[in-house]
N, C-alpha and C. Protein backbone atom coordinates (compact mmCIF):
# COMPACT_ATOMS: atom_id res chain seq x y z
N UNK A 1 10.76 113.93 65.98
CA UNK A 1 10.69 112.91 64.94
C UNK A 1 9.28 112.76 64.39
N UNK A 2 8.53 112.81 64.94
CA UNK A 2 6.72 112.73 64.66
C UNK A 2 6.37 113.40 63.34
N UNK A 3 7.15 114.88 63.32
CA UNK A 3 6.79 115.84 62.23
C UNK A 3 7.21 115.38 60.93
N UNK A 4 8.24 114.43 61.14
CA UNK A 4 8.86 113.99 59.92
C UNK A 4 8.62 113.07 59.61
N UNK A 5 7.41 112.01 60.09
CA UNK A 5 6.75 110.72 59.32
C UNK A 5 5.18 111.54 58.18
N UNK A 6 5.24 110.81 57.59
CA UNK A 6 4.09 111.62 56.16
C UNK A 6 3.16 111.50 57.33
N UNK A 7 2.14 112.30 56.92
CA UNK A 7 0.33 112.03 57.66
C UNK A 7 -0.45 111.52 56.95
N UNK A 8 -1.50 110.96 57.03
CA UNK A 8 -2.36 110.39 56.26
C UNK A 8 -3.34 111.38 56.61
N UNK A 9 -3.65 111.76 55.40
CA UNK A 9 -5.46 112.66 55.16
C UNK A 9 -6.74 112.67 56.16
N UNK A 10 -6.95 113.39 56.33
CA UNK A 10 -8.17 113.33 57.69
C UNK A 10 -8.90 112.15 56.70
N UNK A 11 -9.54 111.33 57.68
CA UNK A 11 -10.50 110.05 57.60
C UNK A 11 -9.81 109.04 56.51
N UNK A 12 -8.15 109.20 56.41
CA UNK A 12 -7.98 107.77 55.49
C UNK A 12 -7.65 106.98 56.69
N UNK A 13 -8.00 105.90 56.35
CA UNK A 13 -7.78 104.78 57.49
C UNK A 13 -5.83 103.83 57.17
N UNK A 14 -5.48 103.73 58.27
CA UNK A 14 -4.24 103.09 58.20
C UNK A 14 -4.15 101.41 57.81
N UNK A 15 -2.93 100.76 57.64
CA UNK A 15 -3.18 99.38 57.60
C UNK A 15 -3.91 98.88 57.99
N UNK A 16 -3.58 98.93 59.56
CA UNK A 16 -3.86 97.95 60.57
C UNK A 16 -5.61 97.83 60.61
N UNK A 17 -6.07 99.62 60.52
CA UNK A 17 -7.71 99.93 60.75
C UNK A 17 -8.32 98.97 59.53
N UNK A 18 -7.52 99.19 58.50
CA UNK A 18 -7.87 98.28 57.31
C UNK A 18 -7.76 96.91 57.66
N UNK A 19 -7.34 96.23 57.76
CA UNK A 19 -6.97 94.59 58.03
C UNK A 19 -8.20 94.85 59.45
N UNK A 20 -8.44 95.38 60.21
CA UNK A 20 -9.50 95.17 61.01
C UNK A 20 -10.73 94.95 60.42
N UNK A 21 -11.01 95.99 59.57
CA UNK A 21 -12.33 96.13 58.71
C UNK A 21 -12.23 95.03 58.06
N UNK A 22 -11.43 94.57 57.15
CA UNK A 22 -11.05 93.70 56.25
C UNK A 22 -11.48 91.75 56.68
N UNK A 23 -10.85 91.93 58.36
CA UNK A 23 -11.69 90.64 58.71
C UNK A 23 -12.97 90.90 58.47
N UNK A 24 -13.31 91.87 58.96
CA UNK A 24 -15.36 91.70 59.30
C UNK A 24 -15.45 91.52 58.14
N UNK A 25 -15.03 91.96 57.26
CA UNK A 25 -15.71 91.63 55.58
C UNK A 25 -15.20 90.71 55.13
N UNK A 26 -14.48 90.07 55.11
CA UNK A 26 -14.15 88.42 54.70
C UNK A 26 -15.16 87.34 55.82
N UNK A 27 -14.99 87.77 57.54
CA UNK A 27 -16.16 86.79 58.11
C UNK A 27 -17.49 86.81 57.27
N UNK A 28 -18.21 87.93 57.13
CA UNK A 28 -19.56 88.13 56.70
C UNK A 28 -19.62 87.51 55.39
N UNK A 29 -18.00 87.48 54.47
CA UNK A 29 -18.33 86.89 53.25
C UNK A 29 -18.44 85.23 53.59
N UNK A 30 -17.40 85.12 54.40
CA UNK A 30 -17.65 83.23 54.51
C UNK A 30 -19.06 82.57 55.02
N UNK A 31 -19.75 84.21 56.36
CA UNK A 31 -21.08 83.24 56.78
C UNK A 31 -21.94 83.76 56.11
N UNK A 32 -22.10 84.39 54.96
CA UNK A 32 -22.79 84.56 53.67
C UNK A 32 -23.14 83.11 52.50
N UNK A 33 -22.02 82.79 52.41
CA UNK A 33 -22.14 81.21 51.48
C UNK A 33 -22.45 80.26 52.72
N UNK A 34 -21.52 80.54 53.89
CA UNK A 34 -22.55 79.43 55.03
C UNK A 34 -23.94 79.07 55.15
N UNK A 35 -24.64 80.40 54.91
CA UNK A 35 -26.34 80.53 55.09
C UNK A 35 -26.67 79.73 54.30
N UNK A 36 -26.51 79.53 52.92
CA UNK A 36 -27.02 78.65 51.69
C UNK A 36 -26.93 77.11 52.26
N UNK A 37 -26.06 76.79 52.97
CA UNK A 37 -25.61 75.54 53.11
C UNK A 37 -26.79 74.79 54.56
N UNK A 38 -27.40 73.19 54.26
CA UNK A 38 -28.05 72.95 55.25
C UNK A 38 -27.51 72.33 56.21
N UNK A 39 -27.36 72.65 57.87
CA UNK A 39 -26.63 72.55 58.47
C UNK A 39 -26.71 73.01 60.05
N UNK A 40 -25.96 72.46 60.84
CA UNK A 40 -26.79 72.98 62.18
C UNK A 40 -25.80 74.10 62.46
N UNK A 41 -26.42 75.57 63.15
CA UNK A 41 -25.56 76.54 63.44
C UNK A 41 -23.97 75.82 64.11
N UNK A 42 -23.76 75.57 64.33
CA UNK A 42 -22.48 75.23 65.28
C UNK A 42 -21.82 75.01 64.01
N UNK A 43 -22.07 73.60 63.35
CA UNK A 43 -21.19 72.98 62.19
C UNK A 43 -20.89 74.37 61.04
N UNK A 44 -21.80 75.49 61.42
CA UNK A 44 -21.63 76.38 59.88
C UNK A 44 -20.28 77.44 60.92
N UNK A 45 -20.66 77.59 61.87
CA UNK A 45 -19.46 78.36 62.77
C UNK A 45 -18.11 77.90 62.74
N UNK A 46 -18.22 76.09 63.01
CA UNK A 46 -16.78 76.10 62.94
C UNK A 46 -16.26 76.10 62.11
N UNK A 47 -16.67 76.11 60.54
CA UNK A 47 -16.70 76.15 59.02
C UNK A 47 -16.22 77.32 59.12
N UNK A 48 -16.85 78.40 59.59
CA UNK A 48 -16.52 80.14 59.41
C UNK A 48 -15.30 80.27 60.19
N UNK A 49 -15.14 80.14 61.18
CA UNK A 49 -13.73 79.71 62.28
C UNK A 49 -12.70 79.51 61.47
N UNK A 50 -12.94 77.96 60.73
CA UNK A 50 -11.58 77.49 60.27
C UNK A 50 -11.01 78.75 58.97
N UNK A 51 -12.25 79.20 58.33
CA UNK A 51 -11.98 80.07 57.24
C UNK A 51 -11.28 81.56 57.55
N UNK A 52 -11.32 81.74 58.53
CA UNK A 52 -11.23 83.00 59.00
C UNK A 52 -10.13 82.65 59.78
N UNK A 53 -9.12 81.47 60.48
CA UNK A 53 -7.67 81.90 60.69
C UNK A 53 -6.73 82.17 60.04
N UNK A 54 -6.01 83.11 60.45
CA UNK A 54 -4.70 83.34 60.07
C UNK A 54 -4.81 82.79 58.53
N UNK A 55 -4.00 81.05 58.96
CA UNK A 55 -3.57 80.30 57.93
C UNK A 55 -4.28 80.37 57.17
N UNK A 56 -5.69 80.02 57.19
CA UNK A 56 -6.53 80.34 56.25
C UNK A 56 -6.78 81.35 55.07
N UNK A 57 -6.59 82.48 55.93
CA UNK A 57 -6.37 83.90 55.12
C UNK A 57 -5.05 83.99 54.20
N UNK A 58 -4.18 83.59 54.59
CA UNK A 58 -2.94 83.62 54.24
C UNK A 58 -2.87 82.65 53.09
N UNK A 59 -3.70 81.59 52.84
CA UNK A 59 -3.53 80.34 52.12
C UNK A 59 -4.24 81.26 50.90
N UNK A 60 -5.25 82.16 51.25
CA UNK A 60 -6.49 83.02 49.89
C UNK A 60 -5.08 83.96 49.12
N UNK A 61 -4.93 84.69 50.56
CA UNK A 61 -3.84 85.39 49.71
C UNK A 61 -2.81 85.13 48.20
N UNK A 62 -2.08 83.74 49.11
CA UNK A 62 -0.89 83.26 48.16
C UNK A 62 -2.29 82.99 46.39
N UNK A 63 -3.45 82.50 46.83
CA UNK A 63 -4.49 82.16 45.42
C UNK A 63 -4.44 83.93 45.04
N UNK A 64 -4.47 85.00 45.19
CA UNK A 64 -5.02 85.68 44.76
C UNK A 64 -3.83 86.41 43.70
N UNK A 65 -2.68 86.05 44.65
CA UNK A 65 -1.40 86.97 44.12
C UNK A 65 -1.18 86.96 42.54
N UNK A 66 -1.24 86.07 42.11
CA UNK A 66 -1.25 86.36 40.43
C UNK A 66 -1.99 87.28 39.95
N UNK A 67 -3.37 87.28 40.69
CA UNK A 67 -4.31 88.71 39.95
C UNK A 67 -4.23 90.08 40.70
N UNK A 68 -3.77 89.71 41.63
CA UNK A 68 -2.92 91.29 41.83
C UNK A 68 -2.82 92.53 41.13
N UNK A 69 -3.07 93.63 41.65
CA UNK A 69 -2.36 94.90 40.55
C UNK A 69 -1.09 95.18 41.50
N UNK A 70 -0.05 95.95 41.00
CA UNK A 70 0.83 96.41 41.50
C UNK A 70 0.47 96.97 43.04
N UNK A 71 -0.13 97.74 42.49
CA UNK A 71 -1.15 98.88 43.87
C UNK A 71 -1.55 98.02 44.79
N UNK A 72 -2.03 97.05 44.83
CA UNK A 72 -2.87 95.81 45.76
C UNK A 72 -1.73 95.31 46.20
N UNK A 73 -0.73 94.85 45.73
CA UNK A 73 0.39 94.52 46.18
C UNK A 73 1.33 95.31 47.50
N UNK A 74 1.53 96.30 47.05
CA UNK A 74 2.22 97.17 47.91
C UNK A 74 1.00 97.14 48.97
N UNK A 75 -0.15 97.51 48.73
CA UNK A 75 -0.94 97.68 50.32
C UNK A 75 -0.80 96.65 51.11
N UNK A 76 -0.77 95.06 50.78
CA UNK A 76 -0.24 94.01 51.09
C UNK A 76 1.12 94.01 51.67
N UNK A 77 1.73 94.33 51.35
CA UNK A 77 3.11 94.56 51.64
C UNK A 77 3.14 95.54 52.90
N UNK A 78 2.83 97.00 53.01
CA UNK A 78 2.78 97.72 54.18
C UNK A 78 2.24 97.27 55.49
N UNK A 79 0.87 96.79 55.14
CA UNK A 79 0.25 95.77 56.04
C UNK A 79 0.91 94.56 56.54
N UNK A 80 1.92 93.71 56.03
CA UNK A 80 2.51 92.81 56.21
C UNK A 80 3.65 93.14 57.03
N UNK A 81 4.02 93.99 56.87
CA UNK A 81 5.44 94.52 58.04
C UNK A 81 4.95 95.22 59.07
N UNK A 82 3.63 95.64 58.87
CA UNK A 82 3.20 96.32 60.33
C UNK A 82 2.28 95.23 61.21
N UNK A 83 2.21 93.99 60.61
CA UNK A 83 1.41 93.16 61.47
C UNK A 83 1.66 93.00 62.82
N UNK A 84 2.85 93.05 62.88
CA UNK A 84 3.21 92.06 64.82
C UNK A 84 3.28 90.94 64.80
N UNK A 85 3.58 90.30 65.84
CA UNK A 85 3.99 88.69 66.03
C UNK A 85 2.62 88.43 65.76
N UNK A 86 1.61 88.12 66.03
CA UNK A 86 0.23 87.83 66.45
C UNK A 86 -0.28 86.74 67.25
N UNK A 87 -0.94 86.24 67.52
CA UNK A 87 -1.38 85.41 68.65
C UNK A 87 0.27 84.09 68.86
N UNK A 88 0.11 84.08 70.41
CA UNK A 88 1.04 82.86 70.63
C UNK A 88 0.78 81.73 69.94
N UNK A 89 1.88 80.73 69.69
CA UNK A 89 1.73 79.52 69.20
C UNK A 89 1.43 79.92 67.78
N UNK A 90 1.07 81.04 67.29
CA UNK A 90 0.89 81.20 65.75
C UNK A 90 2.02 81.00 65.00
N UNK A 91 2.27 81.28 63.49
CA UNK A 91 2.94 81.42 62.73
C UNK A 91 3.05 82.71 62.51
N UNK A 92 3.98 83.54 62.63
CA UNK A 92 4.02 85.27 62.84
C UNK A 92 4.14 85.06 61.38
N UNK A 93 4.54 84.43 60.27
CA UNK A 93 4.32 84.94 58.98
C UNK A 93 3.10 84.87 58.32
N UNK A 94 2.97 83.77 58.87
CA UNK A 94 1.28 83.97 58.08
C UNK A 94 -0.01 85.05 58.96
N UNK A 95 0.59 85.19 60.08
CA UNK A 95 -0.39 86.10 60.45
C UNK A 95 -0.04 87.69 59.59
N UNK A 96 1.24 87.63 59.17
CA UNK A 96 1.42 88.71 58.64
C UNK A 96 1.08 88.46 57.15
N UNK A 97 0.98 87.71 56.94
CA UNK A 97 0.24 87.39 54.97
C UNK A 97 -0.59 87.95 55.51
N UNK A 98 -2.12 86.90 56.24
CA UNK A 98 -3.21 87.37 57.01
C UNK A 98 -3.66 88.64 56.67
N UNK A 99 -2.95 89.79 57.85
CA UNK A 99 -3.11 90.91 57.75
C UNK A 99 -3.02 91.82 56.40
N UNK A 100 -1.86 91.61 55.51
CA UNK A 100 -1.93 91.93 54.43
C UNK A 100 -3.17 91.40 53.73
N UNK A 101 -3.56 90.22 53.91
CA UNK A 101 -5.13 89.82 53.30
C UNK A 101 -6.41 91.08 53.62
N UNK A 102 -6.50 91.16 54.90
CA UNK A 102 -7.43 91.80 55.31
C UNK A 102 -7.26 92.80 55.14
N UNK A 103 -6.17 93.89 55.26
CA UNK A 103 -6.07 94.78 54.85
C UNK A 103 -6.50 95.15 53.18
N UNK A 104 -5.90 94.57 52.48
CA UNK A 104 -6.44 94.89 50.79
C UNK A 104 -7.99 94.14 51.10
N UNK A 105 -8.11 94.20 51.46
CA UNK A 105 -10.43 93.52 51.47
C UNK A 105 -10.98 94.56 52.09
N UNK A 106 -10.66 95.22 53.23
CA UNK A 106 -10.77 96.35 53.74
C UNK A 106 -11.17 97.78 52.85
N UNK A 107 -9.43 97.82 52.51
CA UNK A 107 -9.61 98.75 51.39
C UNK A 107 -10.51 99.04 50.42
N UNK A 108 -10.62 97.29 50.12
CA UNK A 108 -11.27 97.79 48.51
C UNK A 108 -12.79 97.94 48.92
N UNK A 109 -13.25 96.88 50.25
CA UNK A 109 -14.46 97.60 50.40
C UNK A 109 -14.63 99.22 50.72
N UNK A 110 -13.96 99.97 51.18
CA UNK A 110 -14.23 100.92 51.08
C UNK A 110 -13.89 102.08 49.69
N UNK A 111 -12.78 100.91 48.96
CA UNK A 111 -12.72 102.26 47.77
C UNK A 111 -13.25 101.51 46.23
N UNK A 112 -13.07 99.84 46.53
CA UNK A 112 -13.54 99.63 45.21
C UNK A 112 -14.08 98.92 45.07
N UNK A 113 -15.48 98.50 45.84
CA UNK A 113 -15.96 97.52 45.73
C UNK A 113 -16.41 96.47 44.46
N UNK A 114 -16.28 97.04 43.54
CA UNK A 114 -16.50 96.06 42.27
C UNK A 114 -15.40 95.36 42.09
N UNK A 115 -14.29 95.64 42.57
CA UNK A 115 -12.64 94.82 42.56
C UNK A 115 -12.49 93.90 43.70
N UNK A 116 -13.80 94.08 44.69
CA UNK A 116 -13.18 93.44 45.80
C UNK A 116 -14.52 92.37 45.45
N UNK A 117 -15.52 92.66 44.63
CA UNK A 117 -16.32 91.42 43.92
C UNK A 117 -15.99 90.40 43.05
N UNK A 118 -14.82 90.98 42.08
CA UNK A 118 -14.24 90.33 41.28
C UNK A 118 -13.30 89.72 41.65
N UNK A 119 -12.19 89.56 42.65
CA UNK A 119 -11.37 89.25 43.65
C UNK A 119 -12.28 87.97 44.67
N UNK A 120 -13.25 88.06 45.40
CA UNK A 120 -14.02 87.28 45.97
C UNK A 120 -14.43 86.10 45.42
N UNK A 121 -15.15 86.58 43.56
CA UNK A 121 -15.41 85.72 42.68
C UNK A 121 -14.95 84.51 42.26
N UNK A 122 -13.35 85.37 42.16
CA UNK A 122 -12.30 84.49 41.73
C UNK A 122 -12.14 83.49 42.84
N UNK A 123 -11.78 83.76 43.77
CA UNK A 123 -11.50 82.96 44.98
C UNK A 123 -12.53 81.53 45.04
N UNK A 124 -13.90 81.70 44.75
CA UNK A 124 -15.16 81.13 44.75
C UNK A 124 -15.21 80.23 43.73
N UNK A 125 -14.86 80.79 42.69
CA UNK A 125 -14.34 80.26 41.21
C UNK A 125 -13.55 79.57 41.10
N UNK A 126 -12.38 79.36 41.62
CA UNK A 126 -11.59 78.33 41.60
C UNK A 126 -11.19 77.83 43.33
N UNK A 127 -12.15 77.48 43.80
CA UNK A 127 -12.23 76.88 44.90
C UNK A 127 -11.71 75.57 45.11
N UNK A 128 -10.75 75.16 45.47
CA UNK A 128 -10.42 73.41 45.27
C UNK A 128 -11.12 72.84 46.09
């Protein structure tokens, strides 16, 4: 059965590697605007914490989906069915939005970063 799932290209990275990468680059973006802010390390951590669960991620997502391309979509989507339950006591759907989050941030840092600036922007931009 192995021979008969597609392969992915030497060095393309899969969902999951993506949605891994994809946190570190959404944390670094949240304790990036943290730094600006005056504040004692702890209070800017649990700020970065709350931004960086699950729900959290999952809440950017549902903001982003209108500006979507098709393409961003579906990577969202693959990522989203390969998530897993994820942590106990979680919400297994939003950890699977989540992952679909991180995964397309992932990506685009590695393939498009001017989309994953304009995407960030937006988010920043209409911040409630």
């Amino acid at each position: 059965m192995r021979g008969l799932q597609p392969r992915r290209p030497a060095g393309e990275l899969g969902v999951l590697q993506l949605a891994w990468l994809g946190d570190a680059v959404w944390e670094l973006h949240q304790r990036l605007n943290r730094c600006r802010e005056a504040a004692r390390a702890l209070d800017l951590h649990r700020q970065v914490v709350a931004s960086v669960r699950a729900d959290a991620q999952a809440r950017q997502l549902e903001r982003l989906d209108p500006w979507l391309q098709s393409s961003e979509r579906e990577l969202v989507r693959r990522a989203r069915n390969r998530a897993g339950r994820g942590p106990r006591g979680g919400d297994p759907a939003a950890y699977a939005r989540a992952t679909g989050f991180e995964a397309l941030l992932g990506w685009l840092f590695l393939h498009d970063p001017e989309r994953l600036v304009e995407l960030l922007d937006h988010l920043e931009d209409n911040n409630p």
